[in-house]
C-alpha atoms as a PDB file:
ATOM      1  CA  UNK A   1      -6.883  -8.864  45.958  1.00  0.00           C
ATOM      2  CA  UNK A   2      -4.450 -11.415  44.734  1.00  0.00           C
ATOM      3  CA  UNK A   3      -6.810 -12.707  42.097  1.00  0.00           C
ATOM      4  CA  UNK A   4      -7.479  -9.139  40.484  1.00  0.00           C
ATOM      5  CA  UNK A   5      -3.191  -8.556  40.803  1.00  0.00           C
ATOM      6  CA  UNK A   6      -3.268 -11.689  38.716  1.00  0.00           C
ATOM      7  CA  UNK A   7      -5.525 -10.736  36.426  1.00  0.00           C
ATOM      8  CA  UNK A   8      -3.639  -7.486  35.631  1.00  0.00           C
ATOM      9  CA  UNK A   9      -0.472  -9.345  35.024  1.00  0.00           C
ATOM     10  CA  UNK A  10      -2.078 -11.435  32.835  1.00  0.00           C
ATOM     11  CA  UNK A  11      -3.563  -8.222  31.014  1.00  0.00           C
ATOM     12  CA  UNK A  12      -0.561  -6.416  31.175  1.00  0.00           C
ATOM     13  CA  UNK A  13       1.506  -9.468  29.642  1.00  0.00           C
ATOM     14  CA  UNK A  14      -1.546 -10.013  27.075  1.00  0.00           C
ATOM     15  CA  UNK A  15      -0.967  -6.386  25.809  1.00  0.00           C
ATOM     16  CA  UNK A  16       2.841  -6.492  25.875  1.00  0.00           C
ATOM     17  CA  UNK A  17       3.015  -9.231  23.774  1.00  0.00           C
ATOM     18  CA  UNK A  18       0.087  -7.899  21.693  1.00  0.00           C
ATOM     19  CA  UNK A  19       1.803  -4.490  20.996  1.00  0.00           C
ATOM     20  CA  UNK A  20       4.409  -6.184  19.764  1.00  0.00           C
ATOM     21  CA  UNK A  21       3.351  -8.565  17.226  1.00  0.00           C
ATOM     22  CA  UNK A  22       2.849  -4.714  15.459  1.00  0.00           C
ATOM     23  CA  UNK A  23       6.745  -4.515  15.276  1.00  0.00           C
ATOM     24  CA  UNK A  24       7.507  -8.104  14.479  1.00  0.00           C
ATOM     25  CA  UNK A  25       5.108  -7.970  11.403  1.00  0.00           C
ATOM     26  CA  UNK A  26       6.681  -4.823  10.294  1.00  0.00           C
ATOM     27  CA  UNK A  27      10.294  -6.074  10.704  1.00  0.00           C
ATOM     28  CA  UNK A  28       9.317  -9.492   9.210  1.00  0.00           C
ATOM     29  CA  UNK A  29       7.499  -7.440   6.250  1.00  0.00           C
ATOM     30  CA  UNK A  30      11.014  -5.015   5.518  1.00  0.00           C
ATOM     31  CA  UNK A  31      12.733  -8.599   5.260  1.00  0.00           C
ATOM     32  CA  UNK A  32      10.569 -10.067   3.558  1.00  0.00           C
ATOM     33  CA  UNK A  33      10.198  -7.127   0.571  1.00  0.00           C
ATOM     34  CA  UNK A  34      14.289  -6.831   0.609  1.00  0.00           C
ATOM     35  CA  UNK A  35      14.348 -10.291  -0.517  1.00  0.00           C
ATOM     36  CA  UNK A  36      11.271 -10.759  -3.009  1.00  0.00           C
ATOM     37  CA  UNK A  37      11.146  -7.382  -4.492  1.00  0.00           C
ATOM     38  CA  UNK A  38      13.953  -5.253  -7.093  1.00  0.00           C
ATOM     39  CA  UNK A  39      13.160  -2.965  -9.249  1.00  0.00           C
ATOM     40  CA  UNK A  40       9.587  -2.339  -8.018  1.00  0.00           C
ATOM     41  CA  UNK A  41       8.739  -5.297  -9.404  1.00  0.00           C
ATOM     42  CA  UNK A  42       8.413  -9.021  -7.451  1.00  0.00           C
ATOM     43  CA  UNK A  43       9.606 -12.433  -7.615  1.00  0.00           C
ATOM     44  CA  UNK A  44       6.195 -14.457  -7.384  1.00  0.00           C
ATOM     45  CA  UNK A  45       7.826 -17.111  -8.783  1.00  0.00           C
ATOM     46  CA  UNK A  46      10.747 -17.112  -6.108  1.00  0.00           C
ATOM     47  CA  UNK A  47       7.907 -16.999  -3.572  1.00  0.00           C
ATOM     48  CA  UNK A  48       5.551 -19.588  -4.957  1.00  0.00           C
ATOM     49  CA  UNK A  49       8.230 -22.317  -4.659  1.00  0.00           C
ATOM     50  CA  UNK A  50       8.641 -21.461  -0.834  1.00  0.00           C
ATOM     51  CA  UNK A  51       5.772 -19.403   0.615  1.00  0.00           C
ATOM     52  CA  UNK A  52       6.717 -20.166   4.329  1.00  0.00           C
ATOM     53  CA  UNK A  53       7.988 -16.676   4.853  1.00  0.00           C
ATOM     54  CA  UNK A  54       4.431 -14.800   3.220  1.00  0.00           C
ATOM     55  CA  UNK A  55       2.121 -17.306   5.269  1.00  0.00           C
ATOM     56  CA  UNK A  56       3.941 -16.662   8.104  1.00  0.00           C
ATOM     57  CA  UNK A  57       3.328 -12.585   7.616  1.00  0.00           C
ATOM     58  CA  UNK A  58      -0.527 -13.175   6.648  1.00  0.00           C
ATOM     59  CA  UNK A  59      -0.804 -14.611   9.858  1.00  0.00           C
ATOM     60  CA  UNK A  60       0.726 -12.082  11.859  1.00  0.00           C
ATOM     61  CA  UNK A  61      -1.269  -9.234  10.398  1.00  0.00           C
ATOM     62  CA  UNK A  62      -4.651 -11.470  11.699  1.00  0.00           C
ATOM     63  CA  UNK A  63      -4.079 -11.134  14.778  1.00  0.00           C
ATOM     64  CA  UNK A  64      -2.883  -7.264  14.981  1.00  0.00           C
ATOM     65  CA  UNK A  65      -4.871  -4.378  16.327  1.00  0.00           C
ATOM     66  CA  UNK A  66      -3.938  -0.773  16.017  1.00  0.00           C
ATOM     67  CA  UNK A  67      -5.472   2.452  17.048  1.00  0.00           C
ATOM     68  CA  UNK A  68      -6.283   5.656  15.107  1.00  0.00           C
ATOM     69  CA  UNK A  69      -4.952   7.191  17.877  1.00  0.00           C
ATOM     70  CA  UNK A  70      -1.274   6.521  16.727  1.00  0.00           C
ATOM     71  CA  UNK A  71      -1.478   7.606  12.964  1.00  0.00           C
ATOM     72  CA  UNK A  72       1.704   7.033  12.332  1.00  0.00           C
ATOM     73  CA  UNK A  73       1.841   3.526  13.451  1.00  0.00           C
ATOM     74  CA  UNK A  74      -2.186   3.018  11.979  1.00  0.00           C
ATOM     75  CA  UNK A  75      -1.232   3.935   8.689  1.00  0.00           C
ATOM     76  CA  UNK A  76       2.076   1.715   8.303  1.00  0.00           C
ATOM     77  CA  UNK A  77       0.414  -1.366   9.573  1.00  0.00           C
ATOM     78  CA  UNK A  78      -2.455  -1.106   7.191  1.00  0.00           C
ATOM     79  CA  UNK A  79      -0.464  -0.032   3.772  1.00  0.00           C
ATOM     80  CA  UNK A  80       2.065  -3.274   4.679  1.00  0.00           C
ATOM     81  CA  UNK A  81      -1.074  -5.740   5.308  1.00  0.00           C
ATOM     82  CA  UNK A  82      -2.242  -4.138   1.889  1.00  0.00           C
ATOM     83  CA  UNK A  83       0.815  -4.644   0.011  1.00  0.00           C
ATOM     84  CA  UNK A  84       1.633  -8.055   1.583  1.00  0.00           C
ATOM     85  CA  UNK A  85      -1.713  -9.271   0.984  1.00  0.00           C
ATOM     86  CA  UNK A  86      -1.646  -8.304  -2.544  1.00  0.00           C
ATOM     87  CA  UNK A  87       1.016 -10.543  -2.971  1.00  0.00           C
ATOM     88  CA  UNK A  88      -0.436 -13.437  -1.146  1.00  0.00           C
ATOM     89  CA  UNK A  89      -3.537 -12.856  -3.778  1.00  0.00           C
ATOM     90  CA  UNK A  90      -1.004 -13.445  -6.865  1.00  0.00           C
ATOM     91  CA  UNK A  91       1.056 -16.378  -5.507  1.00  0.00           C
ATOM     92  CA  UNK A  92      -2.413 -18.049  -4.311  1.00  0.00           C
ATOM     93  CA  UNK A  93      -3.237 -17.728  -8.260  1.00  0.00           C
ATOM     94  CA  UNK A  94       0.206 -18.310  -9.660  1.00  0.00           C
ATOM     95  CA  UNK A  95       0.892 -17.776 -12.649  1.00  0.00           C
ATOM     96  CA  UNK A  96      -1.245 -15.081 -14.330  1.00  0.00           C
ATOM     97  CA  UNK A  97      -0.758 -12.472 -16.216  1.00  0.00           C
ATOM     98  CA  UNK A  98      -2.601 -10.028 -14.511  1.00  0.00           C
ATOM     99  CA  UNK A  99      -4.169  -9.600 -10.833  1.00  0.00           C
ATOM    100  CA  UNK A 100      -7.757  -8.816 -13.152  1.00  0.00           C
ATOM    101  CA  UNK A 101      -7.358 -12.755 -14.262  1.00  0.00           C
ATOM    102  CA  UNK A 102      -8.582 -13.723 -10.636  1.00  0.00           C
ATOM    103  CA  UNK A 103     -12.285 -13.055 -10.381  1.00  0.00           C
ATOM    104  CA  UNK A 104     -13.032 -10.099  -7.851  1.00  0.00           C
ATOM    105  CA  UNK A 105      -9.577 -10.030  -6.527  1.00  0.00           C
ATOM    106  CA  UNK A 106      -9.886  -6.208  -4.703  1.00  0.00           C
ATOM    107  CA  UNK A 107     -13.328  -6.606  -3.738  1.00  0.00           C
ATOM    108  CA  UNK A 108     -14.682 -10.789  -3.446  1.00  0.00           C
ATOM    109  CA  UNK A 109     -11.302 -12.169  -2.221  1.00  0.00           C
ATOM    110  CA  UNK A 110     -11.152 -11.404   1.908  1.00  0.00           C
ATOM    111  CA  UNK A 111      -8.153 -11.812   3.622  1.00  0.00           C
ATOM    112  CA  UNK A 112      -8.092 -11.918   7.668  1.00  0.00           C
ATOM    113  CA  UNK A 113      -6.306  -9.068   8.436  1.00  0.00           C
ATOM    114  CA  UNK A 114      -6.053  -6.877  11.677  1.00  0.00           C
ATOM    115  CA  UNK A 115      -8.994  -8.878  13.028  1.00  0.00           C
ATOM    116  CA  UNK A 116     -11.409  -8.604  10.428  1.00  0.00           C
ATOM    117  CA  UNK A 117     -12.168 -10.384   7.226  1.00  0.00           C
ATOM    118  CA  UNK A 118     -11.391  -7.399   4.670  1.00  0.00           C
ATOM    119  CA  UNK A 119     -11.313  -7.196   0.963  1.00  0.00           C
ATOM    120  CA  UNK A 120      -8.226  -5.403  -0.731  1.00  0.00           C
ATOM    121  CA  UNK A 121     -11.032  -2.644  -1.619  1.00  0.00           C
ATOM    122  CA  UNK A 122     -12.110  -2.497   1.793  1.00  0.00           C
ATOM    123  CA  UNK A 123      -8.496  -1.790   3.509  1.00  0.00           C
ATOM    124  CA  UNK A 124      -7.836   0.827   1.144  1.00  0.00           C
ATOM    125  CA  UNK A 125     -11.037   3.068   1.137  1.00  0.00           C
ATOM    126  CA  UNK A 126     -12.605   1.982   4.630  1.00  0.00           C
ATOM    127  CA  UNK A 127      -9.407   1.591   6.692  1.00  0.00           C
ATOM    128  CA  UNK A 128      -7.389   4.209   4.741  1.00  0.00           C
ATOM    129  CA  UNK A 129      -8.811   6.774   2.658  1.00  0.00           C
ATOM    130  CA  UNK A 130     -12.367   7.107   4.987  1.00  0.00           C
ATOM    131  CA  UNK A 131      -9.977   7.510   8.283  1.00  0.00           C
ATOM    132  CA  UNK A 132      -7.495  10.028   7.188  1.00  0.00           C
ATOM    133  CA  UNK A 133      -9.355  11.595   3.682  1.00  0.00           C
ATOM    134  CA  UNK A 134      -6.558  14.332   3.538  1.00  0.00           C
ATOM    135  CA  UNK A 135      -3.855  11.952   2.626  1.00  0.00           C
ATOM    136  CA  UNK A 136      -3.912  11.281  -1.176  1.00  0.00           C
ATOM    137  CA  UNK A 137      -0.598   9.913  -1.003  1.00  0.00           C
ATOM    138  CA  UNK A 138      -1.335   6.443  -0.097  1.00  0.00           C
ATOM    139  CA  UNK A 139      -2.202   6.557  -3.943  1.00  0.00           C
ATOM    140  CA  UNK A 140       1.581   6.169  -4.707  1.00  0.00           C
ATOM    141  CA  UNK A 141       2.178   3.418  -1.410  1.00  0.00           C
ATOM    142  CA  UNK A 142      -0.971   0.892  -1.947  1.00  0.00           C
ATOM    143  CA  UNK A 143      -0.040  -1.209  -4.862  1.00  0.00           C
ATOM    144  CA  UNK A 144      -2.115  -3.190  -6.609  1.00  0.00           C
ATOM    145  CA  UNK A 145       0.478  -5.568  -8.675  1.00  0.00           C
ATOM    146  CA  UNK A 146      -0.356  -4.058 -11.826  1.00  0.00           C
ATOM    147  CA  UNK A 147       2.379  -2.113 -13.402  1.00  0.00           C
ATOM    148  CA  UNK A 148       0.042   0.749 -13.936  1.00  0.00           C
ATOM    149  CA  UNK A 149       0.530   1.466  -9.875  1.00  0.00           C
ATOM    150  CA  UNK A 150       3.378   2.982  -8.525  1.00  0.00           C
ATOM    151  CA  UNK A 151       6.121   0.554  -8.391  1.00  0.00           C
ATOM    152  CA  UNK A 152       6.332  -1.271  -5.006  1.00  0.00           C
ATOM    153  CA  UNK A 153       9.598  -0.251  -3.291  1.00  0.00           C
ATOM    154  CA  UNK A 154      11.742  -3.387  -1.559  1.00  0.00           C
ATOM    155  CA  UNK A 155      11.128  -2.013   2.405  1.00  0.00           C
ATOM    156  CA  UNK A 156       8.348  -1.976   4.658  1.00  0.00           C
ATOM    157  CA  UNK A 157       6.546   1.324   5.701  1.00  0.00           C
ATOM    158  CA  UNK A 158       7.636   2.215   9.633  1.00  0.00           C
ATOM    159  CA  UNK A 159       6.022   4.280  11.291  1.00  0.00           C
ATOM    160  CA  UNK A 160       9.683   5.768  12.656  1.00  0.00           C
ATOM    161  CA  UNK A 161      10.223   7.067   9.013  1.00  0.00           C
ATOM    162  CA  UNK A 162       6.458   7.076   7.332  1.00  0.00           C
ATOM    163  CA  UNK A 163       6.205  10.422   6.811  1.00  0.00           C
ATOM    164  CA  UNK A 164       9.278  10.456   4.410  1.00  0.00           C
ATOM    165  CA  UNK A 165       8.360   7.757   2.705  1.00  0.00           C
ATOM    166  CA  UNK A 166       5.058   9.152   1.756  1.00  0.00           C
ATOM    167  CA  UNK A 167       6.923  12.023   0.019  1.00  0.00           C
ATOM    168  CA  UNK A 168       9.476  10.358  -1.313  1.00  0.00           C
ATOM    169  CA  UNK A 169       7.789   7.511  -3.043  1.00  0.00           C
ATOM    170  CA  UNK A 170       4.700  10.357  -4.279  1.00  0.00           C
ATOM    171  CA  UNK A 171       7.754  12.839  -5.832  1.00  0.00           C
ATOM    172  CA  UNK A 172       9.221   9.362  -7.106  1.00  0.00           C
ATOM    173  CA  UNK A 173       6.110   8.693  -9.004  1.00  0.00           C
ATOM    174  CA  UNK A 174       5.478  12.237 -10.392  1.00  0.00           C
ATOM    175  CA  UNK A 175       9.080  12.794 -11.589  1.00  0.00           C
ATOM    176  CA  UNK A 176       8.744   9.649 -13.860  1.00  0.00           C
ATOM    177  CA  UNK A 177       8.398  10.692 -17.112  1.00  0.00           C
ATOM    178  CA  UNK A 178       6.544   7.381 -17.708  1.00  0.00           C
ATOM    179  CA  UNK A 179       3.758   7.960 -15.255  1.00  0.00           C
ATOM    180  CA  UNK A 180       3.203  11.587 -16.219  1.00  0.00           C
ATOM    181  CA  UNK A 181       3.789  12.203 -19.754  1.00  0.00           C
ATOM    182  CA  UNK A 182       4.253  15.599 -20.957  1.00  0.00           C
ATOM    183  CA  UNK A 183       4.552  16.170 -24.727  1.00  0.00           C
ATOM    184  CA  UNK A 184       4.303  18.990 -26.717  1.00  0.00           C
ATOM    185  CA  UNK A 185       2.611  20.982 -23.643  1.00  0.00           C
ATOM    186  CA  UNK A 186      -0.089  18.057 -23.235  1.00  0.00           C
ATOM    187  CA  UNK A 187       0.254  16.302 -19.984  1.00  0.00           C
ATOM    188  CA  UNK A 188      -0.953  12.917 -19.586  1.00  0.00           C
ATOM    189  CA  UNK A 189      -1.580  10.898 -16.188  1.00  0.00           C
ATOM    190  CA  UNK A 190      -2.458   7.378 -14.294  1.00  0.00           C
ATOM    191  CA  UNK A 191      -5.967   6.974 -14.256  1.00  0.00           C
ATOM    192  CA  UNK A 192      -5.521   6.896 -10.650  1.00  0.00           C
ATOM    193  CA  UNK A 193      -5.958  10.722 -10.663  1.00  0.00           C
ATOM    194  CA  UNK A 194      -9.167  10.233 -12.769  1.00  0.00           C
ATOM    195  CA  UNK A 195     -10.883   7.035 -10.122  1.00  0.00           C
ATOM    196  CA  UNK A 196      -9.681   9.089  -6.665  1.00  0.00           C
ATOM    197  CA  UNK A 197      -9.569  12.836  -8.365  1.00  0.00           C
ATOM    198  CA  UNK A 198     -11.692  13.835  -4.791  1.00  0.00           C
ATOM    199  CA  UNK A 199      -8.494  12.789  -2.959  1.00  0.00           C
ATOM    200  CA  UNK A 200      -6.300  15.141  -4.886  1.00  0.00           C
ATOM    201  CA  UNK A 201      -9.064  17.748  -5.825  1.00  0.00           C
ATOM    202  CA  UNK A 202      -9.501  19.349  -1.951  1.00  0.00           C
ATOM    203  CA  UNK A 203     -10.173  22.865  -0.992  1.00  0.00           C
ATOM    204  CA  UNK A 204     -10.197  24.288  -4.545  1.00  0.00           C
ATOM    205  CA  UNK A 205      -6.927  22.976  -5.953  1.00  0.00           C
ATOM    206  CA  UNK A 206      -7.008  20.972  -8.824  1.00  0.00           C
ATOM    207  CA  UNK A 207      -4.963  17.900 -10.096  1.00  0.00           C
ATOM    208  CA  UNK A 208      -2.184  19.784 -11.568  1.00  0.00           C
ATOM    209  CA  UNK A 209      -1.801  21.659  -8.070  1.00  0.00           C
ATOM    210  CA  UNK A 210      -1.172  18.389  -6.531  1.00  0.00           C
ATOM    211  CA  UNK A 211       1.095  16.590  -9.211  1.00  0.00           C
ATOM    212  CA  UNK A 212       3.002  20.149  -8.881  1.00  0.00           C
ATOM    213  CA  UNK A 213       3.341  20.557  -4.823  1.00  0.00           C
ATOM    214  CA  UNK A 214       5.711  17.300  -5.674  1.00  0.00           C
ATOM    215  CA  UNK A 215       6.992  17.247  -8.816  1.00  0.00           C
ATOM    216  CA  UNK A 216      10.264  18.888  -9.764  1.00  0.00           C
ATOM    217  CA  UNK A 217       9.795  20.167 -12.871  1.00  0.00           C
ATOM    218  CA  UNK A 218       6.480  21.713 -13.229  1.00  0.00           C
ATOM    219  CA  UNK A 219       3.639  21.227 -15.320  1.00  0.00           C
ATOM    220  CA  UNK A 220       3.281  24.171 -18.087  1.00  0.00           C
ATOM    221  CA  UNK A 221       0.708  26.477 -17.015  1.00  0.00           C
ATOM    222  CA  UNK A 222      -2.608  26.165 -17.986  1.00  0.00           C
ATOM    223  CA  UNK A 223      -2.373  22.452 -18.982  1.00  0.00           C
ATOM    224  CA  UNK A 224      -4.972  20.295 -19.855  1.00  0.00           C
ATOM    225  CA  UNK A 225      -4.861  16.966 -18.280  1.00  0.00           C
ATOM    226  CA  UNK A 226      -6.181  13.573 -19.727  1.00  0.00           C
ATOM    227  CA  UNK A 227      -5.517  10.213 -18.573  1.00  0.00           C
ATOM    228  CA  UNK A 228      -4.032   7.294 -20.562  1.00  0.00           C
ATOM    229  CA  UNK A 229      -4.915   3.720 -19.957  1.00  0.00           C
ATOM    230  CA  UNK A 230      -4.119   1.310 -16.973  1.00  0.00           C
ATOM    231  CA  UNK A 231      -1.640  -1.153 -17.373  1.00  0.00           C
ATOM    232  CA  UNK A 232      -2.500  -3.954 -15.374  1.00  0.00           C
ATOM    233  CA  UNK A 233       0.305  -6.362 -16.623  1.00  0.00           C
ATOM    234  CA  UNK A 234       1.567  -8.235 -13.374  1.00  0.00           C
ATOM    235  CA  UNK A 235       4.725  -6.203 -11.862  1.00  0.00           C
ATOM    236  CA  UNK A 236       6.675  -9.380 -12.202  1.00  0.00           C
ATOM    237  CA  UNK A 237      10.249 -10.148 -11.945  1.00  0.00           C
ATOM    238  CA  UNK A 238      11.299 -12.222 -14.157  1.00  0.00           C
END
């Protein structure tokens, strides 16, 4: 009897402390962005000279598990480890010009994360997109260090205020006049709406139904979209 008391202690302690590694990464991550990032862009540079702070987060998110279970929780941990690990996969390559200069850097490149070892490519559409395929709007949170992608944002993604940060940083995106250009009644967009249009093409609406459930002012009736070309320029700070 004694022995299995101590074995549930032990569990009980084991799980504790595992549960909250979860928190600790995400504080450590919002502390982490509020120093290296401005203007959706990031200091690799900064970073690269002292990378103490980013190891220390890769190695958290290795040894994190979450459940399915708690969405809201899910979902933050696994855009953070995305972001984060994006920026270990620059500063490991530092300098370049691009994240495309690094051979196979979203789907070669693994990264131990959450217990497995996961490409970039593999968080997003296995442990995102394939586990909740009704939320498009980690399109405008997952970012890829290309300025092309919606501009990374100098927090971490908590599962306390997720759900507002999903619809703020999606409305943020499609109210810049830079990432949907409308001229002269034709609308142009990211070619993120072209390589995921099944995310935002569900149950009969179409792209512009989507850009327009967010976007404050409108797209003109009847538009024709077309898509203008990725910038993949590294979202530096210089």
């Amino acid at each position: 009897m004694k022995k299995t008391i101590n074995i549930m202690l032990i569990l009980i302690s084991f799980n504790f402390i595992y549960s909250q590694s979860s928190d600790d990464f995400l504080s450590k991550s919002d502390k982490f962005l509020k120093e290296y990032v401005s203007n959706g862009k990031v200091s690799y540079s900064r970073i690269k000279k002292n990378d103490t702070s980013l190891k220390e987060l890769m190695d958290l998110a290795s040894g994190i598990s979450v459940s399915k279970a708690n969405a809201l929780e899910y979902q933050s941990f696994w855009i953070n480890a995305y972001n984060i690990a994006v920026i270990s996969g620059v500063v490991s390559n530092y300098p370049i010009k691009s994240p495309l200069d690094v051979p196979g850097f979203f789907d070669k490149v693994k990264y131990n994360v959450g217990g497995k070892n996961i490409t970039l490519n593999d968080i997003e559409n296995k442990m995102l997109r394939a586990v909740f395929p009704n939320e498009a709007r980690f399109h405008f949170v997952l970012v890829c260090a290309g300025l092309g992608c919606p501009p990374i944002i100098n927090e971490a993604y908590l599962p306390s205020k997720l759900k507002s940060q999903l619809a703020q940083q999606t409305k943020k995106a499609l109210d810049n006049p830079n990432f949907i250009v409308v001229e002269k009644g034709k609308v142009k967009v990211s070619q993120i709406f072209e390589w995921y249009k099944v995310d935002f093409e569900k149950n009969g609406k179409t792209t512009a139904d989507f850009i327009n459930k967010y976007k404050t002012q409108k797209l003109p009736e009847g538009s024709k979209i077309n898509y203008y070309p990725y910038d993949w320029t590294l979202n530096e700070a210089k």
